[in-house]
N, C-alpha and C. Protein backbone atom coordinates (compact mmCIF):
# COMPACT_ATOMS: atom_id res chain seq x y z
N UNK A 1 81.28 108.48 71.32
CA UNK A 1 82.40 108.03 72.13
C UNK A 1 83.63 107.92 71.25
N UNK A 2 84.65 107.94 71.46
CA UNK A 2 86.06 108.00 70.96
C UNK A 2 87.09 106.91 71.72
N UNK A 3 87.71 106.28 70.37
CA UNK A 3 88.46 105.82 71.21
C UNK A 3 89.79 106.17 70.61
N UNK A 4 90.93 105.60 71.80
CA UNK A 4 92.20 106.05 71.38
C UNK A 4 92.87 104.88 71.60
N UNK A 5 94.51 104.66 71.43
CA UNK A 5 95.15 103.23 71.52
C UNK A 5 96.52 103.56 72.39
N UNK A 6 96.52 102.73 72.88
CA UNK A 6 97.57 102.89 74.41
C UNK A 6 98.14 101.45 73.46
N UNK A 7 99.39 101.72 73.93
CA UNK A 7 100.26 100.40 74.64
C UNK A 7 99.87 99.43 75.58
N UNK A 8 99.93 98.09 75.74
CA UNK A 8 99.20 97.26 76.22
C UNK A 8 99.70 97.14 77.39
N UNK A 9 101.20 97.78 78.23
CA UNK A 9 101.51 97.63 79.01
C UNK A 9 100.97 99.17 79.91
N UNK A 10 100.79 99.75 79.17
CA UNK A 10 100.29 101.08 79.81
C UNK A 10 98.86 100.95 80.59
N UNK A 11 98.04 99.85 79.51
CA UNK A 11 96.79 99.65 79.68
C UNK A 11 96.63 98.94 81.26
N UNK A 12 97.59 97.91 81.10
CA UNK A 12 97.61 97.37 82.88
C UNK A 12 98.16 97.89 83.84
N UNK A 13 99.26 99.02 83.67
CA UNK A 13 99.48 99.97 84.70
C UNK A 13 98.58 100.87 85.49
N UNK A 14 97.57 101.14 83.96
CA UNK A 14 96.24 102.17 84.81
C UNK A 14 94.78 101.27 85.22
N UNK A 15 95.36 100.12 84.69
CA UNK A 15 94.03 98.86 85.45
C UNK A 15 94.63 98.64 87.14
N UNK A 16 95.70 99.06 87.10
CA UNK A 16 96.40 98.12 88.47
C UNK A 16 96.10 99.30 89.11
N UNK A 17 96.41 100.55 88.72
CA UNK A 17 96.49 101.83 89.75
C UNK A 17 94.60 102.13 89.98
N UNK A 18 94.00 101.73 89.05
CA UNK A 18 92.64 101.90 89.12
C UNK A 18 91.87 100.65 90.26
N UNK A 19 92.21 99.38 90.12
CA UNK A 19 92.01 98.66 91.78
C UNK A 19 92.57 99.11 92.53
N UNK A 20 94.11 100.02 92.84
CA UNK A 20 94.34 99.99 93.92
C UNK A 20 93.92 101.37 94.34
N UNK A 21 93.56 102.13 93.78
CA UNK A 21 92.41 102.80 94.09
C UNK A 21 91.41 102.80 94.78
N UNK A 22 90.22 101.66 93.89
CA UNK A 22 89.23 101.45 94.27
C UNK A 22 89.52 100.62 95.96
N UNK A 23 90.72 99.64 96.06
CA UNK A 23 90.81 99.26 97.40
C UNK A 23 90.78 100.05 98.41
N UNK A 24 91.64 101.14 98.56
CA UNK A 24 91.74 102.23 99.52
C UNK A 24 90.91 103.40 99.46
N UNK A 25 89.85 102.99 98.87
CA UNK A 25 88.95 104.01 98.85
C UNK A 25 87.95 102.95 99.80
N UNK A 26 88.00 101.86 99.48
CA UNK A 26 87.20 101.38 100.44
C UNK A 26 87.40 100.85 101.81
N UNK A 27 88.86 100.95 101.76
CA UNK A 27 89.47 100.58 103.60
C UNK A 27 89.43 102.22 103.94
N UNK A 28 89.22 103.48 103.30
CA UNK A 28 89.06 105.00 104.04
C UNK A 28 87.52 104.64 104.21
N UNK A 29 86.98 104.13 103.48
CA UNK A 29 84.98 103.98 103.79
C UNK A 29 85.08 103.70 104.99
N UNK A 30 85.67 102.00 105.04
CA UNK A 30 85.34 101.27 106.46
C UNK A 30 85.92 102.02 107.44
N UNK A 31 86.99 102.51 107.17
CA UNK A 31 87.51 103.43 108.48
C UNK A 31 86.43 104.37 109.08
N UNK A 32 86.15 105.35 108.33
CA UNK A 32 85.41 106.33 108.37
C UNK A 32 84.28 105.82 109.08
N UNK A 33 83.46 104.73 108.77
CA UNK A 33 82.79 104.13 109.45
C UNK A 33 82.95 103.58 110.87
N UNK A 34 84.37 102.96 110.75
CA UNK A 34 84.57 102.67 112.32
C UNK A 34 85.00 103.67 113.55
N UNK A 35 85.40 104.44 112.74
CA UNK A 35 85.07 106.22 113.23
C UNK A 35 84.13 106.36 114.33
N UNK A 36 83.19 106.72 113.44
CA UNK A 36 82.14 107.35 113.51
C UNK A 36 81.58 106.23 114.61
N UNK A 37 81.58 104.76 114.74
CA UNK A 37 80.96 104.11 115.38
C UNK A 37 81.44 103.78 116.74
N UNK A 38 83.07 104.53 116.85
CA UNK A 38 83.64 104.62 118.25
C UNK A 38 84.47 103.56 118.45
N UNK A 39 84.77 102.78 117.42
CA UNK A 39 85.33 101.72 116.98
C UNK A 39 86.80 101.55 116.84
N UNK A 40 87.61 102.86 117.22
CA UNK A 40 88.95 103.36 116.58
C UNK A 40 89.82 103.31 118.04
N UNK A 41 90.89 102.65 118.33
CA UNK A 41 91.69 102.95 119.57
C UNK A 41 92.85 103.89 119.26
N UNK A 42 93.52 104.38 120.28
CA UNK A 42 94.94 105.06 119.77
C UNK A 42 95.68 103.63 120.03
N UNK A 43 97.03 103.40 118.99
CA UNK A 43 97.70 102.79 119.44
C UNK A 43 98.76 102.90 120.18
N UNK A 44 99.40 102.26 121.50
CA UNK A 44 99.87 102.25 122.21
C UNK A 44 101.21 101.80 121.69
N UNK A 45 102.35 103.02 122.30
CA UNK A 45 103.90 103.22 122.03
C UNK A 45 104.96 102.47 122.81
């Protein structure tokens, strides 16, 4: 393994972009799920 050295502010830019990641990967899950389960309305204009 290798390591390399970032800037410490760099380091929490790609921690922050890496949860908000992982968040919207998991509100496309649940979607996808509520999808599929018939669960989804159109919203009304």
């Amino acid at each position: 393994m290798q390591t390399i050295t970032i800037p410490k502010q760099e380091y929490i830019m790609l921690k922050k972009k890496a949860s908000l990641a992982e968040d919207l990967f998991i509100q496309l899950e649940s979607s996808l799920r509520d999808a599929e389960a018939g669960r989804i309305r159109e919203a009304k204009h």
